[in-house]
N, C-alpha and C. Protein backbone atom coordinates (compact mmCIF):
# COMPACT_ATOMS: atom_id res chain seq x y z
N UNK A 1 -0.72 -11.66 24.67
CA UNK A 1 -0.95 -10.24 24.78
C UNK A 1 -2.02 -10.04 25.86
N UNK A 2 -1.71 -9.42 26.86
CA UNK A 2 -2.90 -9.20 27.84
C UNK A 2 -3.88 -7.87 27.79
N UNK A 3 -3.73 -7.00 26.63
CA UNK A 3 -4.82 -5.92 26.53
C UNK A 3 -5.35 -5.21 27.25
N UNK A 4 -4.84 -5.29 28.76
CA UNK A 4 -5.37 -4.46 30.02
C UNK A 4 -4.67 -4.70 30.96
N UNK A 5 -3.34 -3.85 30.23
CA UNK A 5 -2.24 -3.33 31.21
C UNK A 5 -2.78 -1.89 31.91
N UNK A 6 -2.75 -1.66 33.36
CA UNK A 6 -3.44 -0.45 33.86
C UNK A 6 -2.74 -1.01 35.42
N UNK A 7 -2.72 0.47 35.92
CA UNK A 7 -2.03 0.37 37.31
C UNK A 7 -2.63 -0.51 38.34
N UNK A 8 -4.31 -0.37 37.89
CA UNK A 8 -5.30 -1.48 39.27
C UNK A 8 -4.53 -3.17 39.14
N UNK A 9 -4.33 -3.25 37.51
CA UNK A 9 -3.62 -4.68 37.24
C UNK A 9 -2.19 -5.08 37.83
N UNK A 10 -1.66 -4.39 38.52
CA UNK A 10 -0.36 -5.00 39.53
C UNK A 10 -0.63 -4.82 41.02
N UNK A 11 0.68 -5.47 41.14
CA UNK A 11 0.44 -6.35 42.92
C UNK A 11 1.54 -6.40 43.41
N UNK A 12 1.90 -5.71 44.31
CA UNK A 12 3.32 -5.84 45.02
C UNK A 12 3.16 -7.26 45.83
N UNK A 13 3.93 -8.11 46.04
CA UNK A 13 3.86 -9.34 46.68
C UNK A 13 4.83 -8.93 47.90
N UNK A 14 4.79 -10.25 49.24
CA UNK A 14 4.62 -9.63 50.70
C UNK A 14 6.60 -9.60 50.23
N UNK A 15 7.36 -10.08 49.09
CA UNK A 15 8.88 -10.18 49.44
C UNK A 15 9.54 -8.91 47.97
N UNK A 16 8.32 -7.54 47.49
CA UNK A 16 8.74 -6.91 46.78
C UNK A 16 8.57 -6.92 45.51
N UNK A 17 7.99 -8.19 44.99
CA UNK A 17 8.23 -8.54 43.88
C UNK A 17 6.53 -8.12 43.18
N UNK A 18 6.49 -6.95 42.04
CA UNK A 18 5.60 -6.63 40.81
C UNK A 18 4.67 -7.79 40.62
N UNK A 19 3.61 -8.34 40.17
CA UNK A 19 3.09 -9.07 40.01
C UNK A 19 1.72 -8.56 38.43
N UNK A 20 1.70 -8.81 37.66
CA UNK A 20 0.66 -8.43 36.49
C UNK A 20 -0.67 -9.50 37.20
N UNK A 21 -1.96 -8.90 37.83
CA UNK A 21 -3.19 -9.93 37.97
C UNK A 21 -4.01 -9.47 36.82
N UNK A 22 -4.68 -10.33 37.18
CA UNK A 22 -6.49 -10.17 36.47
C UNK A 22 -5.78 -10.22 34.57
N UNK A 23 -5.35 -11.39 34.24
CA UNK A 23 -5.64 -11.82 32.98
C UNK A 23 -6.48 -12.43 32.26
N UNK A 24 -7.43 -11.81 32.72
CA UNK A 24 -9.29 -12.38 31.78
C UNK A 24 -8.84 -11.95 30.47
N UNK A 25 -8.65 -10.72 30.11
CA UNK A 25 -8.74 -10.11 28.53
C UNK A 25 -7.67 -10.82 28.15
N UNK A 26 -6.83 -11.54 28.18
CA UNK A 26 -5.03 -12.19 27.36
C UNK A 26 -5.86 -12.95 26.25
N UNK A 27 -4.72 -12.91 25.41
CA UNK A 27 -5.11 -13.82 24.57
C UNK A 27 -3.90 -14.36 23.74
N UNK A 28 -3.27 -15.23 23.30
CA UNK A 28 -2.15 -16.25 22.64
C UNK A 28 -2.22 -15.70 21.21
N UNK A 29 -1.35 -14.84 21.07
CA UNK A 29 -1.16 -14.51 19.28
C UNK A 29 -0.05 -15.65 18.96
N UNK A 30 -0.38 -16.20 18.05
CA UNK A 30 1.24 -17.14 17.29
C UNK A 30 1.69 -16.35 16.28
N UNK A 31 2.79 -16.87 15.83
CA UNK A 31 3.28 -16.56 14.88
C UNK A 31 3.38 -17.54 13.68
N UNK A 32 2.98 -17.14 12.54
CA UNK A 32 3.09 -17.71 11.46
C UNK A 32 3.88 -17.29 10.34
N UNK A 33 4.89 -18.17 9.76
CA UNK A 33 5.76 -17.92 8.54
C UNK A 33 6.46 -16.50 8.91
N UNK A 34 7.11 -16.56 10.28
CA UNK A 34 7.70 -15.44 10.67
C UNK A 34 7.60 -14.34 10.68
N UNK A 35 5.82 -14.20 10.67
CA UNK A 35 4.99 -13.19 11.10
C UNK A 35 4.24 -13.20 12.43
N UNK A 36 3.91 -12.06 12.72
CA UNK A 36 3.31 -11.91 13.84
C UNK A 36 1.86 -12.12 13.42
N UNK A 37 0.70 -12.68 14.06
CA UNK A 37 -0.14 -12.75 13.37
C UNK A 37 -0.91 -11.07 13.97
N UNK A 38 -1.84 -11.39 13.80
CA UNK A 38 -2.86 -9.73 14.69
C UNK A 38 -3.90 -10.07 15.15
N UNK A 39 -4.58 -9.75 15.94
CA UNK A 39 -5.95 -10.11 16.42
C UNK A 39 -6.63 -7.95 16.23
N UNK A 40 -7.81 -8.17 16.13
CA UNK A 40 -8.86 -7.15 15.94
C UNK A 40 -10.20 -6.91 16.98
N UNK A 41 -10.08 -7.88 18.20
CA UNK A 41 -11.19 -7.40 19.20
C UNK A 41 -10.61 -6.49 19.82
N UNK A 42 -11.64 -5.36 20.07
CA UNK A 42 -11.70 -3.81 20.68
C UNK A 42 -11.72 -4.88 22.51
N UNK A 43 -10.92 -4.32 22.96
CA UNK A 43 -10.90 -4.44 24.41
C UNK A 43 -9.60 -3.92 25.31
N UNK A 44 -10.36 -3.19 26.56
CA UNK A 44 -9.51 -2.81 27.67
C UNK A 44 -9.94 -1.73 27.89
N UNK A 45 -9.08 -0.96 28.56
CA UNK A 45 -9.56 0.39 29.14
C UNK A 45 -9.45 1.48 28.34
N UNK A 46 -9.91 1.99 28.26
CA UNK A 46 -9.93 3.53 26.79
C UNK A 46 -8.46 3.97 27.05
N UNK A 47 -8.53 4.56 28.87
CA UNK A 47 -7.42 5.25 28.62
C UNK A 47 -6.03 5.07 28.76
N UNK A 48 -6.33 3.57 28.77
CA UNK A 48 -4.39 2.62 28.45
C UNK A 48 -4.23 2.08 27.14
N UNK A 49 -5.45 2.47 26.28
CA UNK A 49 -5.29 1.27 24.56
C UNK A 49 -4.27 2.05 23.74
N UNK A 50 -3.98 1.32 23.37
CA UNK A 50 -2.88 1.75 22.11
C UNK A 50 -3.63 2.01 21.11
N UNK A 51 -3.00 3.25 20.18
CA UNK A 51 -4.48 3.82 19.26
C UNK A 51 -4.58 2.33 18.04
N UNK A 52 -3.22 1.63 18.28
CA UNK A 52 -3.93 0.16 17.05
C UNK A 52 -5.22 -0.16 17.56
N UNK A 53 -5.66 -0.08 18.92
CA UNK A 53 -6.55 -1.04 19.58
C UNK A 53 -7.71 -0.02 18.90
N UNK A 54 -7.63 1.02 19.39
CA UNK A 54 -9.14 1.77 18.85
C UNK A 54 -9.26 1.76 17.17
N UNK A 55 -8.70 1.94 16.83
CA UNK A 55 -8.82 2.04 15.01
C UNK A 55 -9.41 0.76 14.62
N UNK A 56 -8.74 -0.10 15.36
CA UNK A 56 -9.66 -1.32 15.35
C UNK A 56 -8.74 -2.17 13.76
N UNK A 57 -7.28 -1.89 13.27
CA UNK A 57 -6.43 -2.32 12.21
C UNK A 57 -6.46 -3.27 12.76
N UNK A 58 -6.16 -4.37 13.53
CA UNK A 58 -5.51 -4.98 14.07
C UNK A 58 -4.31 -5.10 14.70
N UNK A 59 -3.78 -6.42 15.80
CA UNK A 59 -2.51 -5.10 16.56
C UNK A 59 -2.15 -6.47 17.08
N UNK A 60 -1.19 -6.40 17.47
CA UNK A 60 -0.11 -7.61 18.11
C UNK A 60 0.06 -7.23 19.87
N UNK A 61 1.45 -7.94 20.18
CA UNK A 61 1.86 -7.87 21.48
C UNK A 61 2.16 -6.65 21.91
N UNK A 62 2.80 -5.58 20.87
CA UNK A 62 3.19 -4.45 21.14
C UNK A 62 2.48 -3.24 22.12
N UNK A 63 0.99 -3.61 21.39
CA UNK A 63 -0.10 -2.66 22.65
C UNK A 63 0.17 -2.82 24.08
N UNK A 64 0.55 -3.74 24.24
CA UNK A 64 1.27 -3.95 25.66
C UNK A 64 1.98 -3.22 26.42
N UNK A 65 3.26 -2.95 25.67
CA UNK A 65 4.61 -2.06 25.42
C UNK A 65 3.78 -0.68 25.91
N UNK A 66 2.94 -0.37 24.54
CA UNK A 66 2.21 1.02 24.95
C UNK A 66 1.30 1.46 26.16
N UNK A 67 0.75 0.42 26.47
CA UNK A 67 0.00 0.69 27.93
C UNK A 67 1.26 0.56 29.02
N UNK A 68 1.94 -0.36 29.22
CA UNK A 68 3.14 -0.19 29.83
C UNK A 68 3.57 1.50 29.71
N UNK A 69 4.20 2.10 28.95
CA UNK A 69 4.40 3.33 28.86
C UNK A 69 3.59 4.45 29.31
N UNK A 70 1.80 4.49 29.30
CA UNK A 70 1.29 5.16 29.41
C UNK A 70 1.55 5.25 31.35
N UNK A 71 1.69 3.32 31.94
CA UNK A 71 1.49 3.50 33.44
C UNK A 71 2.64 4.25 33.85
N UNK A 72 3.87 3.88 32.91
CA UNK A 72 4.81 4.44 33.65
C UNK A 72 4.87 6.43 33.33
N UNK A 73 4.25 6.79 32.77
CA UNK A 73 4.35 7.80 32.34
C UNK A 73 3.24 8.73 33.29
C-alpha cells in the first residue's frame, strides 16, 4: 500500500509511460487466513487520505483506490 497517492507522485517517462515515484510512505500488508490484515499509522497528505486513514480504524490497500479517485477526479 503506498499511502501517498497525489498528482506530485507521477512521472511521465521520455516513451509515455505513467510512472508512481517517491515510495518512502509504502508499506507490505500480508494477508493472513484469507484476510487482509490492516495497518493504523496516520500518514500522507490530508487532502488525498481516505477517511479510513483519518479515523485512524485501520485500513488496507484500498486507500489507494481512493486517493487514485480523488487524482482522477
Amino acid at each position: 500500500v503506498s499511502r501517498d497517492i497525489k498528482p506530485e507522485n507521477f512521472m511521465v517517462d521520455s516513451k509515455g509511460y505513467m510512472k508512481l515515484i517517491n515510495l518512502s510512505t509504502s508499506k507490505i500488508i500480508r494477508t493472513e487466513n484469507n484476510q487482509m490484515s490492516k495497518t493504523f499509522t496516520i500518514i500522507g497528505t490530508p487532502h488525498y487520505m481516505a477517511p479510513d486513514i483519518i479515523l485512524g480504524k485501520g485500513y488496507n490497500n484500498l486507500v489507494d483506490l481512493w486517493s487514485l479517485g480523488v487524482c482522477l477526479y
